[in-house]
PDB file of N, CA and C in Angstrom:
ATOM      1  N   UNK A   1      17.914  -6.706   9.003  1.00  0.00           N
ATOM      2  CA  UNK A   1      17.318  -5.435   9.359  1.00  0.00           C
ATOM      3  C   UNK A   1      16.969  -5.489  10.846  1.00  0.00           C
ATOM      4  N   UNK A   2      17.384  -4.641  11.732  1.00  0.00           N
ATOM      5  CA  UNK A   2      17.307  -4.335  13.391  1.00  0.00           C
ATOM      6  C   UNK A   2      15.543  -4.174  13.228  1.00  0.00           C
ATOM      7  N   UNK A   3      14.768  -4.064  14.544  1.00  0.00           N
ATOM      8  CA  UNK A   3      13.333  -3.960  14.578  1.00  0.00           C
ATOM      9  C   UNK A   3      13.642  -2.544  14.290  1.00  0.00           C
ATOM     10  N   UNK A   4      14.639  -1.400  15.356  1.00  0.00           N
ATOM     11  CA  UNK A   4      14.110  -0.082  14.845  1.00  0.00           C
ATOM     12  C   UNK A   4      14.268   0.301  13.655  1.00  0.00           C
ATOM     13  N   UNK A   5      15.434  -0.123  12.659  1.00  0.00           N
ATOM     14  CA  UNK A   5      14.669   0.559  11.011  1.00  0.00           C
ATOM     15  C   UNK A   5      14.144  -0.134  10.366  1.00  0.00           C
ATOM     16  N   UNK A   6      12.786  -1.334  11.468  1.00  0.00           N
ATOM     17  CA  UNK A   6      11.423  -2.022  10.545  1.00  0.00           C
ATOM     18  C   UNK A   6      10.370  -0.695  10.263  1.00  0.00           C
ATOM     19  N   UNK A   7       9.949  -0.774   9.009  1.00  0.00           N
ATOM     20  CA  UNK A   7       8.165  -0.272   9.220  1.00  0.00           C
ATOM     21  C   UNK A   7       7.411  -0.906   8.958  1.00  0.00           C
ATOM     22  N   UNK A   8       6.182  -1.168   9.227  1.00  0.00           N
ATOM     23  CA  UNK A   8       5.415  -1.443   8.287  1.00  0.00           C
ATOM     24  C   UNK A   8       4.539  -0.813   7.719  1.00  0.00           C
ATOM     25  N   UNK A   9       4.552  -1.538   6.286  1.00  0.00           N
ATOM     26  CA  UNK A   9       3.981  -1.005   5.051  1.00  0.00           C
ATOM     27  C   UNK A   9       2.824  -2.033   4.557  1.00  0.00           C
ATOM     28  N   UNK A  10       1.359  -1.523   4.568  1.00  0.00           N
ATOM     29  CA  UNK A  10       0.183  -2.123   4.235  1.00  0.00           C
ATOM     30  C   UNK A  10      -0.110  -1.721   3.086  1.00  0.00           C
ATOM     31  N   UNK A  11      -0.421  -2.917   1.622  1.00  0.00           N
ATOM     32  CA  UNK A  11      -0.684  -3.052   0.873  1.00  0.00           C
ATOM     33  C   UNK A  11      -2.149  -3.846   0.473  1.00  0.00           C
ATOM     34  N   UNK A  12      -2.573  -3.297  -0.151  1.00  0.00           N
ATOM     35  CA  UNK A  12      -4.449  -3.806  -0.586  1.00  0.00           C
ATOM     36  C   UNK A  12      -4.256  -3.671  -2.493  1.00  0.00           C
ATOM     37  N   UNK A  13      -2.991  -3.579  -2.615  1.00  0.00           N
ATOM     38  CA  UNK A  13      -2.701  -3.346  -4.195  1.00  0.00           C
ATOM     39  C   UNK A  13      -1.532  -4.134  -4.745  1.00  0.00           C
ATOM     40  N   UNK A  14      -1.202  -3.446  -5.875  1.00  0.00           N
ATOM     41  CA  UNK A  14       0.016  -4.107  -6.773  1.00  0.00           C
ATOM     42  C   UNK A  14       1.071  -3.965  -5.501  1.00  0.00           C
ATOM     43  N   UNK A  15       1.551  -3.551  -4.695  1.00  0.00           N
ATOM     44  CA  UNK A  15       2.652  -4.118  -4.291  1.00  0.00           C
ATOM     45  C   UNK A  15       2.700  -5.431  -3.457  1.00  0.00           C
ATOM     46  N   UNK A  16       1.262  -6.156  -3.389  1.00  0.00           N
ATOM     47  CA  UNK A  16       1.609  -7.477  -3.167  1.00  0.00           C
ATOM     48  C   UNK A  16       2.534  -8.682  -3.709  1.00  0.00           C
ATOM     49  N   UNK A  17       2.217  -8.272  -5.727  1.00  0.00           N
ATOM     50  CA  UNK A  17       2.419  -8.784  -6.713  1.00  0.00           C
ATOM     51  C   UNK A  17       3.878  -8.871  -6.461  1.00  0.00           C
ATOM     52  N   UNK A  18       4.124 -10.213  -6.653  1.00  0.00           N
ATOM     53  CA  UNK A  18       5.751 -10.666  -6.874  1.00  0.00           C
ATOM     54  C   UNK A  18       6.655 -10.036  -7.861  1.00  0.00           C
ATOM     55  N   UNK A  19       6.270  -9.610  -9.027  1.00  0.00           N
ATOM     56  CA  UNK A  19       7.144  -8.740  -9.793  1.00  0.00           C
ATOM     57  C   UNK A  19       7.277  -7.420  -9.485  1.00  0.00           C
ATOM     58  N   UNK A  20       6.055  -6.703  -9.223  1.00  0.00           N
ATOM     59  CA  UNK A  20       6.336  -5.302  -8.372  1.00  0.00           C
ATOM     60  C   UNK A  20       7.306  -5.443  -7.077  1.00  0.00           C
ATOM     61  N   UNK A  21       6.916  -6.173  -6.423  1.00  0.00           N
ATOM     62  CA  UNK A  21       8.344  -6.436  -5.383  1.00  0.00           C
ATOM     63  C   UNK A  21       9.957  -6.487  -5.665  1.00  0.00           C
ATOM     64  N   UNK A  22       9.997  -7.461  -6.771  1.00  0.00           N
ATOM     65  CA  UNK A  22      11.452  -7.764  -7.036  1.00  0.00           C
ATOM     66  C   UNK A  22      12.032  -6.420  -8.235  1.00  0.00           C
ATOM     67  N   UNK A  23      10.758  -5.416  -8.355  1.00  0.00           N
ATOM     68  CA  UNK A  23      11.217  -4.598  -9.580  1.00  0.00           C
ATOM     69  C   UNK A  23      11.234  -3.227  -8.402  1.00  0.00           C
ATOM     70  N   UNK A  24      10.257  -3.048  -7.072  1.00  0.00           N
ATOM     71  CA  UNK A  24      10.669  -1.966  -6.588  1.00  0.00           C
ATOM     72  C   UNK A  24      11.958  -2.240  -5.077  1.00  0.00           C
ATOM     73  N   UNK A  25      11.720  -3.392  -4.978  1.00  0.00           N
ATOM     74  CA  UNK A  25      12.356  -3.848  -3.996  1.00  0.00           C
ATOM     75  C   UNK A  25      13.909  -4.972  -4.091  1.00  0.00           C
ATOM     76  N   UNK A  26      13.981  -5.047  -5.110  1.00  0.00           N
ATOM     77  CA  UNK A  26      14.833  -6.147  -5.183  1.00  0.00           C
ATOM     78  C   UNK A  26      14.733  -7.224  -4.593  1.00  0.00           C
ATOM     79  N   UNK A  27      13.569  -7.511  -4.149  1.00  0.00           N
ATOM     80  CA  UNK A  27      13.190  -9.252  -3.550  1.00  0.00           C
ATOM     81  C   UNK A  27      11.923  -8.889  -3.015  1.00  0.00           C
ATOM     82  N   UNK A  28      11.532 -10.309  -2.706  1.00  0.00           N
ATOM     83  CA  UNK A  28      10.342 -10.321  -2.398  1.00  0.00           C
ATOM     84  C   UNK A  28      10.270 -10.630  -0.886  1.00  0.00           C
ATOM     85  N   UNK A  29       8.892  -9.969  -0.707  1.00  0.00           N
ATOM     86  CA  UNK A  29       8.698  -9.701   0.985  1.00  0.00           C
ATOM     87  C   UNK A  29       7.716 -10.777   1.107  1.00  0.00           C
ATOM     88  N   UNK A  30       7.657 -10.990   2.889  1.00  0.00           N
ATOM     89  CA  UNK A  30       7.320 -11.641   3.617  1.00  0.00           C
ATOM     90  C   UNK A  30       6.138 -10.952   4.664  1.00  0.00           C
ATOM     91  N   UNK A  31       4.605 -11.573   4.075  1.00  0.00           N
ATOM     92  CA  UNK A  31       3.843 -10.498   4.800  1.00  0.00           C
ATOM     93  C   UNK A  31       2.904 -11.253   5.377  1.00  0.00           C
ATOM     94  N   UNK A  32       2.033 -10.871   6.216  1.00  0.00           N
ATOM     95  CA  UNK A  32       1.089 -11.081   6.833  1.00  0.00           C
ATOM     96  C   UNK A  32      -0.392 -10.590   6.791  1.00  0.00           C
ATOM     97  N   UNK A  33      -1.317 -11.430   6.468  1.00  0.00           N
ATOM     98  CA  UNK A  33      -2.687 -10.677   5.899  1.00  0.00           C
ATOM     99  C   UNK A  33      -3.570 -10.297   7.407  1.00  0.00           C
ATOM    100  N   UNK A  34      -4.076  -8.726   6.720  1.00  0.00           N
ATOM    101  CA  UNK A  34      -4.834  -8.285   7.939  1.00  0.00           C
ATOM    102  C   UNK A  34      -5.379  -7.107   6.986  1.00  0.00           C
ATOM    103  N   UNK A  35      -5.955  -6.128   7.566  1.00  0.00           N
ATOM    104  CA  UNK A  35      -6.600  -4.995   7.112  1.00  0.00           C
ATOM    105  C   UNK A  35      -6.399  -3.684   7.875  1.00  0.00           C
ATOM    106  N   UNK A  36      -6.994  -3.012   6.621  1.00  0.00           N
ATOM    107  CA  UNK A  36      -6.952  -1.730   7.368  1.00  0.00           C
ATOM    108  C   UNK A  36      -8.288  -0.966   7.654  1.00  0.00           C
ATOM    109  N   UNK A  37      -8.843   0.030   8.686  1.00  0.00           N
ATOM    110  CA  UNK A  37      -9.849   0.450   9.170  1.00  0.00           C
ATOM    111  C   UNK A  37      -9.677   1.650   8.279  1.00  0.00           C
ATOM    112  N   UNK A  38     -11.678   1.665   8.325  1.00  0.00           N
ATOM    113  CA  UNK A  38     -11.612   2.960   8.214  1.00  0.00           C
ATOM    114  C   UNK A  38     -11.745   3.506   6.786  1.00  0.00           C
ATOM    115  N   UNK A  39     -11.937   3.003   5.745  1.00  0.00           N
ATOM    116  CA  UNK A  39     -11.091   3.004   4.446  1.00  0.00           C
ATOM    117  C   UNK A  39     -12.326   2.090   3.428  1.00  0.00           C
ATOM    118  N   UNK A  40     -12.305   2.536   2.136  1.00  0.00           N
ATOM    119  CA  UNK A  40     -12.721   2.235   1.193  1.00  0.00           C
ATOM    120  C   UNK A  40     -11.859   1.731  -0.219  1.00  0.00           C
ATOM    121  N   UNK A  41     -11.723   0.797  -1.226  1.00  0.00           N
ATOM    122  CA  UNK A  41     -11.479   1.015  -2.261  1.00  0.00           C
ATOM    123  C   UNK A  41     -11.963   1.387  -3.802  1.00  0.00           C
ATOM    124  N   UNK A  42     -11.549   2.395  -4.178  1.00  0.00           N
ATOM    125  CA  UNK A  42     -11.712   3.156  -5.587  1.00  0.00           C
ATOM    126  C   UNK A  42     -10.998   2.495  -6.508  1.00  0.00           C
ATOM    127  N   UNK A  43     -10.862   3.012  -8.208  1.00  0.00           N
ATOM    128  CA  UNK A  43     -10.363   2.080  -8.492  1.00  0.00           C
ATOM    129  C   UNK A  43      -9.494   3.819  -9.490  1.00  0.00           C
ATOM    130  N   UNK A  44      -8.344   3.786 -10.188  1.00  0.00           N
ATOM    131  CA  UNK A  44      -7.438   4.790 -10.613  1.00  0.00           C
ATOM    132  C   UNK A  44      -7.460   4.041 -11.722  1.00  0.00           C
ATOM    133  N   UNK A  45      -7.104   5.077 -12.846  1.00  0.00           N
ATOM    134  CA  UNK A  45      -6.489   4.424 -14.334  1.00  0.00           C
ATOM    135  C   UNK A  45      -5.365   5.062 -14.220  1.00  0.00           C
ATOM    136  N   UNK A  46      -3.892   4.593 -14.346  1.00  0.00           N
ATOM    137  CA  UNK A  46      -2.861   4.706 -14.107  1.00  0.00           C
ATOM    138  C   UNK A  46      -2.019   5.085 -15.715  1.00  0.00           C
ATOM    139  N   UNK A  47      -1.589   6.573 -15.887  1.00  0.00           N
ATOM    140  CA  UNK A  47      -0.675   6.798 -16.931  1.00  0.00           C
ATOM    141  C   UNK A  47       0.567   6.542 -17.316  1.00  0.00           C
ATOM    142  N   UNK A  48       1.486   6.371 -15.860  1.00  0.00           N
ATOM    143  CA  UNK A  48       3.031   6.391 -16.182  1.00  0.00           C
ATOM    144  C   UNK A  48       2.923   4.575 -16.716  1.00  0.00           C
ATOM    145  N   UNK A  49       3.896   4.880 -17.544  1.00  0.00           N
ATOM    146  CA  UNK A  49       4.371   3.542 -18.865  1.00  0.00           C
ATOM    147  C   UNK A  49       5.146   2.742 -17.704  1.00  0.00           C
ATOM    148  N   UNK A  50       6.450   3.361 -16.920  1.00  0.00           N
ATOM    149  CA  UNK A  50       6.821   2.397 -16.164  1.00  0.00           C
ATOM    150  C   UNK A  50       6.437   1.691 -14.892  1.00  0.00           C
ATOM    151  N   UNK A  51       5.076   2.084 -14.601  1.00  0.00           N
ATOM    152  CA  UNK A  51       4.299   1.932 -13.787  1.00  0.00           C
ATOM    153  C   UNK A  51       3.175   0.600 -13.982  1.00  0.00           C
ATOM    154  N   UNK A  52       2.367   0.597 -15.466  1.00  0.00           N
ATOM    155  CA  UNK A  52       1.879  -0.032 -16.044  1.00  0.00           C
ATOM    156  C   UNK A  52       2.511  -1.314 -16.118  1.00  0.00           C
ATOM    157  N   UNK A  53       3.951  -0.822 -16.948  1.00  0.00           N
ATOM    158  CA  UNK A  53       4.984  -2.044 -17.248  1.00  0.00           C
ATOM    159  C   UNK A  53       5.115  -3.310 -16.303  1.00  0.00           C
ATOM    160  N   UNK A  54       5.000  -2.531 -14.873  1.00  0.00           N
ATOM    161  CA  UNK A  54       6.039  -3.247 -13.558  1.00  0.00           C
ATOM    162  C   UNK A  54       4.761  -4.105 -12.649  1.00  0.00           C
ATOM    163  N   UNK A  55       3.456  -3.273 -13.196  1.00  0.00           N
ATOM    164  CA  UNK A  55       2.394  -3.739 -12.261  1.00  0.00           C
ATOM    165  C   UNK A  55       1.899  -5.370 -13.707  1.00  0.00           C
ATOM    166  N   UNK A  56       1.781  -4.592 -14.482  1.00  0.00           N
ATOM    167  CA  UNK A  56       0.677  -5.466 -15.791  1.00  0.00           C
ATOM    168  C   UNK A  56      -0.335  -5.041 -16.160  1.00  0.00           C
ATOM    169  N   UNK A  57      -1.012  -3.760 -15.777  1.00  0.00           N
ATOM    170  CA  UNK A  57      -2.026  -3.436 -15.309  1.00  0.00           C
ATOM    171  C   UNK A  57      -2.049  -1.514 -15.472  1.00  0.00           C
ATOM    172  N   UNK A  58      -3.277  -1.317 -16.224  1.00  0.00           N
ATOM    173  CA  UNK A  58      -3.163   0.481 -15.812  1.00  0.00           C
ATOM    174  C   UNK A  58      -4.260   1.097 -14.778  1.00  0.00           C
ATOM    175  N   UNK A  59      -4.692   0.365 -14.111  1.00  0.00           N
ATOM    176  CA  UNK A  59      -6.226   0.065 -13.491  1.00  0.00           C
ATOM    177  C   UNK A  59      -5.602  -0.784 -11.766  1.00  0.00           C
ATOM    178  N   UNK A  60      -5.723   0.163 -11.041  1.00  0.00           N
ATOM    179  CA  UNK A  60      -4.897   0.312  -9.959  1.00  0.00           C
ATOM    180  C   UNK A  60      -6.224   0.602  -8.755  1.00  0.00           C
ATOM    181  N   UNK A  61      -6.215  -0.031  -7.818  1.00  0.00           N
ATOM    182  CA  UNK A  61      -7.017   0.414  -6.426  1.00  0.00           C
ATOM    183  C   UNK A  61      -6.478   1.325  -5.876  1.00  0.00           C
ATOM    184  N   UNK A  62      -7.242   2.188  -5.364  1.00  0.00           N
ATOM    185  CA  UNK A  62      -6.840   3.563  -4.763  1.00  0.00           C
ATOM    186  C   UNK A  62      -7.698   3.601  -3.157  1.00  0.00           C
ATOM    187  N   UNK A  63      -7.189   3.493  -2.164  1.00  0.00           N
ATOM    188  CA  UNK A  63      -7.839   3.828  -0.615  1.00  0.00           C
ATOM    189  C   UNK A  63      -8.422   5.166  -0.791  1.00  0.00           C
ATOM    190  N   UNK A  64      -9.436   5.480  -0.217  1.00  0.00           N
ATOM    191  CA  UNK A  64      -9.766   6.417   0.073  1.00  0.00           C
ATOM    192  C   UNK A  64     -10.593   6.365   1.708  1.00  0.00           C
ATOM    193  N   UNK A  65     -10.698   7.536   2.272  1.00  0.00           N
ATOM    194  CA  UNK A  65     -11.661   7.209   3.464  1.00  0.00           C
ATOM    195  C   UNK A  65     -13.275   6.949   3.273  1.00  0.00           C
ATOM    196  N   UNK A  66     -13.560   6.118   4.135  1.00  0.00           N
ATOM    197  CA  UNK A  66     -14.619   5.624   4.183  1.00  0.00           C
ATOM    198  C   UNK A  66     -15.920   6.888   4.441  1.00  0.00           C
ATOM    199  N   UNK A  67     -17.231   6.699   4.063  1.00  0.00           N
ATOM    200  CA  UNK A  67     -18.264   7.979   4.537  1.00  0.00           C
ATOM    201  C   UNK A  67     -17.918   8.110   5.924  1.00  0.00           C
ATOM    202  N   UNK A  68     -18.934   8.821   6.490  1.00  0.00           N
ATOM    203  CA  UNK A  68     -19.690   8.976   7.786  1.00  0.00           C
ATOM    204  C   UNK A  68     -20.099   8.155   8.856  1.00  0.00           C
ATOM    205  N   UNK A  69     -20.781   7.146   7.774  1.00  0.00           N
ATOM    206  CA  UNK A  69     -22.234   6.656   8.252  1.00  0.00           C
ATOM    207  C   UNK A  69     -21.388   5.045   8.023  1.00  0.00           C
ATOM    208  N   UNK A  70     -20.762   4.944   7.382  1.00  0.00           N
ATOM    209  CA  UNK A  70     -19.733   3.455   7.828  1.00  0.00           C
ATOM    210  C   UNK A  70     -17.955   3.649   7.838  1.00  0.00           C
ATOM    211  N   UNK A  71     -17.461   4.714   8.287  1.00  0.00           N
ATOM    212  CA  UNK A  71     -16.503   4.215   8.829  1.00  0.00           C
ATOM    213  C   UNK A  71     -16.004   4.010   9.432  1.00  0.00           C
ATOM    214  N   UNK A  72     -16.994   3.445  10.582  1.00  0.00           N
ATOM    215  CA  UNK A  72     -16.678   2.581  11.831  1.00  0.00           C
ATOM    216  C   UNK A  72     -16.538   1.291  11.784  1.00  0.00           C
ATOM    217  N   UNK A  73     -17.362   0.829  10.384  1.00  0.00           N
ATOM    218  CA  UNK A  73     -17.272  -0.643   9.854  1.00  0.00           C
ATOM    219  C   UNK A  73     -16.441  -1.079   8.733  1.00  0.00           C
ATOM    220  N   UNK A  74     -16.208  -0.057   8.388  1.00  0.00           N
ATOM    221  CA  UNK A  74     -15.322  -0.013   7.208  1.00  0.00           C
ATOM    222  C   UNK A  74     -14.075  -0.909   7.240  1.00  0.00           C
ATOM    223  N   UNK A  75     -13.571  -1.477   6.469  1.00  0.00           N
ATOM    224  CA  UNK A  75     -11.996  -2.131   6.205  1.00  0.00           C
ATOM    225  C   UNK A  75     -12.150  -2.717   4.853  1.00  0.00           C
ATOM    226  N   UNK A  76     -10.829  -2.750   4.579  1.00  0.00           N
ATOM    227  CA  UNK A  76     -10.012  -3.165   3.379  1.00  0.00           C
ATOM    228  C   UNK A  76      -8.736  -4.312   3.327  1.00  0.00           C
ATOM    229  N   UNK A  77      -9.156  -5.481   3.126  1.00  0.00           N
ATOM    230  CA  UNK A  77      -8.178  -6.419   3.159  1.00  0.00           C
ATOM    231  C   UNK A  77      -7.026  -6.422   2.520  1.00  0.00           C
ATOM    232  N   UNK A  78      -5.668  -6.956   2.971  1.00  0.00           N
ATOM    233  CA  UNK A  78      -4.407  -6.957   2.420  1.00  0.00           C
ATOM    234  C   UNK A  78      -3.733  -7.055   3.040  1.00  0.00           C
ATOM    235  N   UNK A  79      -2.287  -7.130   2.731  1.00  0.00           N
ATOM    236  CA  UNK A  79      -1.016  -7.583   3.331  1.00  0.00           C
ATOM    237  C   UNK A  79      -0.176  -6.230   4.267  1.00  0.00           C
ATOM    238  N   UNK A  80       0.245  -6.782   5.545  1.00  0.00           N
ATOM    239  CA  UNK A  80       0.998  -6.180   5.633  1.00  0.00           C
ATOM    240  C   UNK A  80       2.781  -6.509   5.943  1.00  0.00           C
ATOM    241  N   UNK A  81       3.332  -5.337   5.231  1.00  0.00           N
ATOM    242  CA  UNK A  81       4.712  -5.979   5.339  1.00  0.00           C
ATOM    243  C   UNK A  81       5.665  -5.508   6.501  1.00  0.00           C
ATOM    244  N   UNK A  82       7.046  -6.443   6.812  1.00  0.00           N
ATOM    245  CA  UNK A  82       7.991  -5.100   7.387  1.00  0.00           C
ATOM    246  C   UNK A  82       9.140  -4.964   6.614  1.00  0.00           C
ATOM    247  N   UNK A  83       9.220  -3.719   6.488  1.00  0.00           N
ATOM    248  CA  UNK A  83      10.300  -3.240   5.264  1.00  0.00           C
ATOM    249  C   UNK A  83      11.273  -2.190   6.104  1.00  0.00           C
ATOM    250  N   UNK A  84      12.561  -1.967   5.637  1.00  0.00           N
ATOM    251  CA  UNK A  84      13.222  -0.753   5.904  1.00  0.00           C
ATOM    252  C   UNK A  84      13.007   0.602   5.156  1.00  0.00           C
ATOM    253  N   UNK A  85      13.173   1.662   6.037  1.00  0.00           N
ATOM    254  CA  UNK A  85      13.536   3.445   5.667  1.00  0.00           C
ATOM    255  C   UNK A  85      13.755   3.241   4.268  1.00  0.00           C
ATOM    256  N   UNK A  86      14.712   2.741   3.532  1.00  0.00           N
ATOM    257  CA  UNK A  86      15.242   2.592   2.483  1.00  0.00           C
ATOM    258  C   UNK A  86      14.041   2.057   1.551  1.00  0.00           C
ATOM    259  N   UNK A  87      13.569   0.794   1.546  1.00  0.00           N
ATOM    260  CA  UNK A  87      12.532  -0.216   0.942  1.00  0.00           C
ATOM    261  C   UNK A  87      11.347   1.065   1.008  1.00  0.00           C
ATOM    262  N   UNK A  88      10.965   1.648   2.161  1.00  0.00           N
ATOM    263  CA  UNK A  88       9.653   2.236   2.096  1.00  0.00           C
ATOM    264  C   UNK A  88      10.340   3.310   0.636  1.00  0.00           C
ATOM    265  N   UNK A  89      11.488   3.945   1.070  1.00  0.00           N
ATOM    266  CA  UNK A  89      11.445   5.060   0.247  1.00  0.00           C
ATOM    267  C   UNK A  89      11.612   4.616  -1.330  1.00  0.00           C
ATOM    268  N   UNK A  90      11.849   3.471  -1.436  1.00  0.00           N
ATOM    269  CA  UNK A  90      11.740   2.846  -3.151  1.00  0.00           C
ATOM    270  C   UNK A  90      10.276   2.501  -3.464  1.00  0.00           C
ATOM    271  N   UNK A  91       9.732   2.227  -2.310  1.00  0.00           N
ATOM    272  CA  UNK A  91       8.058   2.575  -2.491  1.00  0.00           C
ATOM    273  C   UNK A  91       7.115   3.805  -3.125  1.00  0.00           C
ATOM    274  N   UNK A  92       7.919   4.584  -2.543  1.00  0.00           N
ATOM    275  CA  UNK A  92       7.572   5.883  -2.605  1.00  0.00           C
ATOM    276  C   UNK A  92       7.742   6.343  -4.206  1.00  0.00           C
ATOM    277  N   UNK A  93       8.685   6.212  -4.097  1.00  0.00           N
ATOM    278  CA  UNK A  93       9.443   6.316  -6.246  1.00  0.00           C
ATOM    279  C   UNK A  93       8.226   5.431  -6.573  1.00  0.00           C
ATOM    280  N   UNK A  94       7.737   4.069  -6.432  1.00  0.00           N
ATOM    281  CA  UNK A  94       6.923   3.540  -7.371  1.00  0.00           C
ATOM    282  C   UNK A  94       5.767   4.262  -7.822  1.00  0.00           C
ATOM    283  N   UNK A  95       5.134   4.445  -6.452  1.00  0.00           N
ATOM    284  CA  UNK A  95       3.890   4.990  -6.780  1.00  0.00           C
ATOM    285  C   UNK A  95       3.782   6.467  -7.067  1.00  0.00           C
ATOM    286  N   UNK A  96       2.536   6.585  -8.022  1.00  0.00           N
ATOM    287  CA  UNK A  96       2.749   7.751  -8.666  1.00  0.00           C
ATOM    288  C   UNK A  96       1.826   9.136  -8.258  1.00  0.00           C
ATOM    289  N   UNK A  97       1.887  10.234  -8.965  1.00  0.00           N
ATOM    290  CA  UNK A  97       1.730  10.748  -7.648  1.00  0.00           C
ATOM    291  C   UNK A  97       0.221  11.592  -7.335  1.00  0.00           C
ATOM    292  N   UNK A  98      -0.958  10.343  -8.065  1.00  0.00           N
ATOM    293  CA  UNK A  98      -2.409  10.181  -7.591  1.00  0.00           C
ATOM    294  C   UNK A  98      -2.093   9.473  -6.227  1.00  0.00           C
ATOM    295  N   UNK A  99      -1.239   8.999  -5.498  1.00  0.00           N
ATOM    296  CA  UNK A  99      -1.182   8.424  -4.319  1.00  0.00           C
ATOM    297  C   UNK A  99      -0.085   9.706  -2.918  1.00  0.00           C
ATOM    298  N   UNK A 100      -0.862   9.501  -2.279  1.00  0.00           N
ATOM    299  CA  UNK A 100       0.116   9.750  -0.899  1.00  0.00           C
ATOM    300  C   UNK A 100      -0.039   8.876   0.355  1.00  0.00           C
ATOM    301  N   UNK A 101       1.211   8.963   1.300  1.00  0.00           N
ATOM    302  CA  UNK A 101       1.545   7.904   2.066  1.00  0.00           C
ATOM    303  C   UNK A 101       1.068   8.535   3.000  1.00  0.00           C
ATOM    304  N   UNK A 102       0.239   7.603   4.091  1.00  0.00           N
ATOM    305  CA  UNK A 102      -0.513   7.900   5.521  1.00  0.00           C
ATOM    306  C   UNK A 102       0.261   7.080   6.073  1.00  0.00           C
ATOM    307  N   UNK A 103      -0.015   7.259   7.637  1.00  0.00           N
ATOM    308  CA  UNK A 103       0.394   5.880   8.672  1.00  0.00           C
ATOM    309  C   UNK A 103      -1.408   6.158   8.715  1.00  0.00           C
ATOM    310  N   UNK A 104      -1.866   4.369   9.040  1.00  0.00           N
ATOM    311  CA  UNK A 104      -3.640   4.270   9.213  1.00  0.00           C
ATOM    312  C   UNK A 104      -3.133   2.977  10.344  1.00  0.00           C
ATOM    313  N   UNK A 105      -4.717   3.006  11.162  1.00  0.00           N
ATOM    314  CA  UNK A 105      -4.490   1.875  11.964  1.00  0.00           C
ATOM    315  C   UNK A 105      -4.960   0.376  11.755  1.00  0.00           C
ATOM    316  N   UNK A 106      -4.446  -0.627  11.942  1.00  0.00           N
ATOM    317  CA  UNK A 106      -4.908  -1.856  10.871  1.00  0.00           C
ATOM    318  C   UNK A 106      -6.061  -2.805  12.226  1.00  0.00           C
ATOM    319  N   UNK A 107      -6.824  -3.715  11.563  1.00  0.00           N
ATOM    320  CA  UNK A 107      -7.356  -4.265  12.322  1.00  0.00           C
ATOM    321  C   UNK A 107      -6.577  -5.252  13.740  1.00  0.00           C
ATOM    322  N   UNK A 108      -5.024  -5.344  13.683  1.00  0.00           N
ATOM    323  CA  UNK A 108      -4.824  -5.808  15.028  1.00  0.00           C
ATOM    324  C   UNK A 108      -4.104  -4.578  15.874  1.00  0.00           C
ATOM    325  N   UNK A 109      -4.349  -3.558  15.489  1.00  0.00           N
ATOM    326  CA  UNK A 109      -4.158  -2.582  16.637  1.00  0.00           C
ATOM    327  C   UNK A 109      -2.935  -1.815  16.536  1.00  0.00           C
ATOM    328  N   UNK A 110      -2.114  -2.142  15.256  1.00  0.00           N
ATOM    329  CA  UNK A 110      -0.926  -1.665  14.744  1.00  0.00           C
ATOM    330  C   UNK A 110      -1.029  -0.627  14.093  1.00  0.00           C
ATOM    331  N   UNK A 111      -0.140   0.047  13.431  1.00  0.00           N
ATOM    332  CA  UNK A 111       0.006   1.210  12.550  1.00  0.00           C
ATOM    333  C   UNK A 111       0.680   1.089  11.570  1.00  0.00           C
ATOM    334  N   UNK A 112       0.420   1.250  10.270  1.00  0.00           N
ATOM    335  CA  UNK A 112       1.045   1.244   9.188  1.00  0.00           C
ATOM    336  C   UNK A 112       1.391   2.216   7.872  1.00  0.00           C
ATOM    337  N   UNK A 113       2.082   1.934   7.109  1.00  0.00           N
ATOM    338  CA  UNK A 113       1.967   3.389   6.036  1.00  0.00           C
ATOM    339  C   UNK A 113       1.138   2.476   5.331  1.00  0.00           C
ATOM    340  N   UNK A 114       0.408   3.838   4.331  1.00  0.00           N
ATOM    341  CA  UNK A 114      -0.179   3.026   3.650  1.00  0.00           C
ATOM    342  C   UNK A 114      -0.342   4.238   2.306  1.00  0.00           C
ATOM    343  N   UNK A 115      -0.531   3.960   0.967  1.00  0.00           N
ATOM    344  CA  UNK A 115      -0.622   4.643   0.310  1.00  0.00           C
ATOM    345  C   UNK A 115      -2.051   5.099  -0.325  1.00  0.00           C
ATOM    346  N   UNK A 116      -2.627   5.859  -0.283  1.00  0.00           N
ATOM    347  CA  UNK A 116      -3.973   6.545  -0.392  1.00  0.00           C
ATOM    348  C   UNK A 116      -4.130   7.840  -0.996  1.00  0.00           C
ATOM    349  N   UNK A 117      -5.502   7.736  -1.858  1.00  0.00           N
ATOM    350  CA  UNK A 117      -5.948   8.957  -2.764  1.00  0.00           C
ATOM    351  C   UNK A 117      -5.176  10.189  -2.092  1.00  0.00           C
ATOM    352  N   UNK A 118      -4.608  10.705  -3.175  1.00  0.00           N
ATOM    353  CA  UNK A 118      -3.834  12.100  -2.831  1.00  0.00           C
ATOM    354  C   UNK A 118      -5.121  13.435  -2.992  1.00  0.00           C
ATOM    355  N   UNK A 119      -5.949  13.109  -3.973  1.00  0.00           N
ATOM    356  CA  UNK A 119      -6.970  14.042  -4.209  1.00  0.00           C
ATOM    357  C   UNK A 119      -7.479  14.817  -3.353  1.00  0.00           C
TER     358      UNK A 119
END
């Protein structure tokens, strides 16, 4: 994969998990731990069956933004990856659609997608 069709994609959830990888991605990625600003985690009960299946799990973390009054201190630990156009958009199919994709800024000064409360 060339750097220009890298993205990166920040995960604080099941797509760390080695089987969610090789089931949305066909292999497993290579990431780097850091965080993201700004941001809180919630927690989702998750309905779709093939969703459940692929994670292990129906009970899913959900980002949301942080209050007022801390989200200047705010962050959320996790991985971030670099994936291709393609990889992000099999991302996209995974998650369901209590989630939507942001770019947020991570604690070393980068930008990433990231998937967060659609609500």
């Amino acid at each position: 994969m060339s750097e220009s069709d890298a993205v990166l994609l920040f995960s604080y959830g099941t797509l760390r998990q080695p089987e969610v990888q090789l089931a949305t991605f066909g292999r497993l990625l290579a990431g780097r731990e850091t965080a993201v600003v700004g941001f809180r985690v919630e927690w989702l009960t998750i309905t779709d069956p093939q969703v459940i299946a692929t994670s292990g799990s129906d009970r899913h973390p959900l980002l949301v933004p942080a209050g007022e009054t801390d989200r200047g201190t705010a962050s959320v630990p996790g991985t971030v990856f670099e994936i291709s156009a393609a990889e992000l958009a099999a991302a996209d199919e995974y998650e369901v659609d209590d989630y939507r994709r942001v770019l947020v800024p991570l604690d070393t000064g980068e930008k990433a997608w990231v998937y967060v409360f659609a609500g």
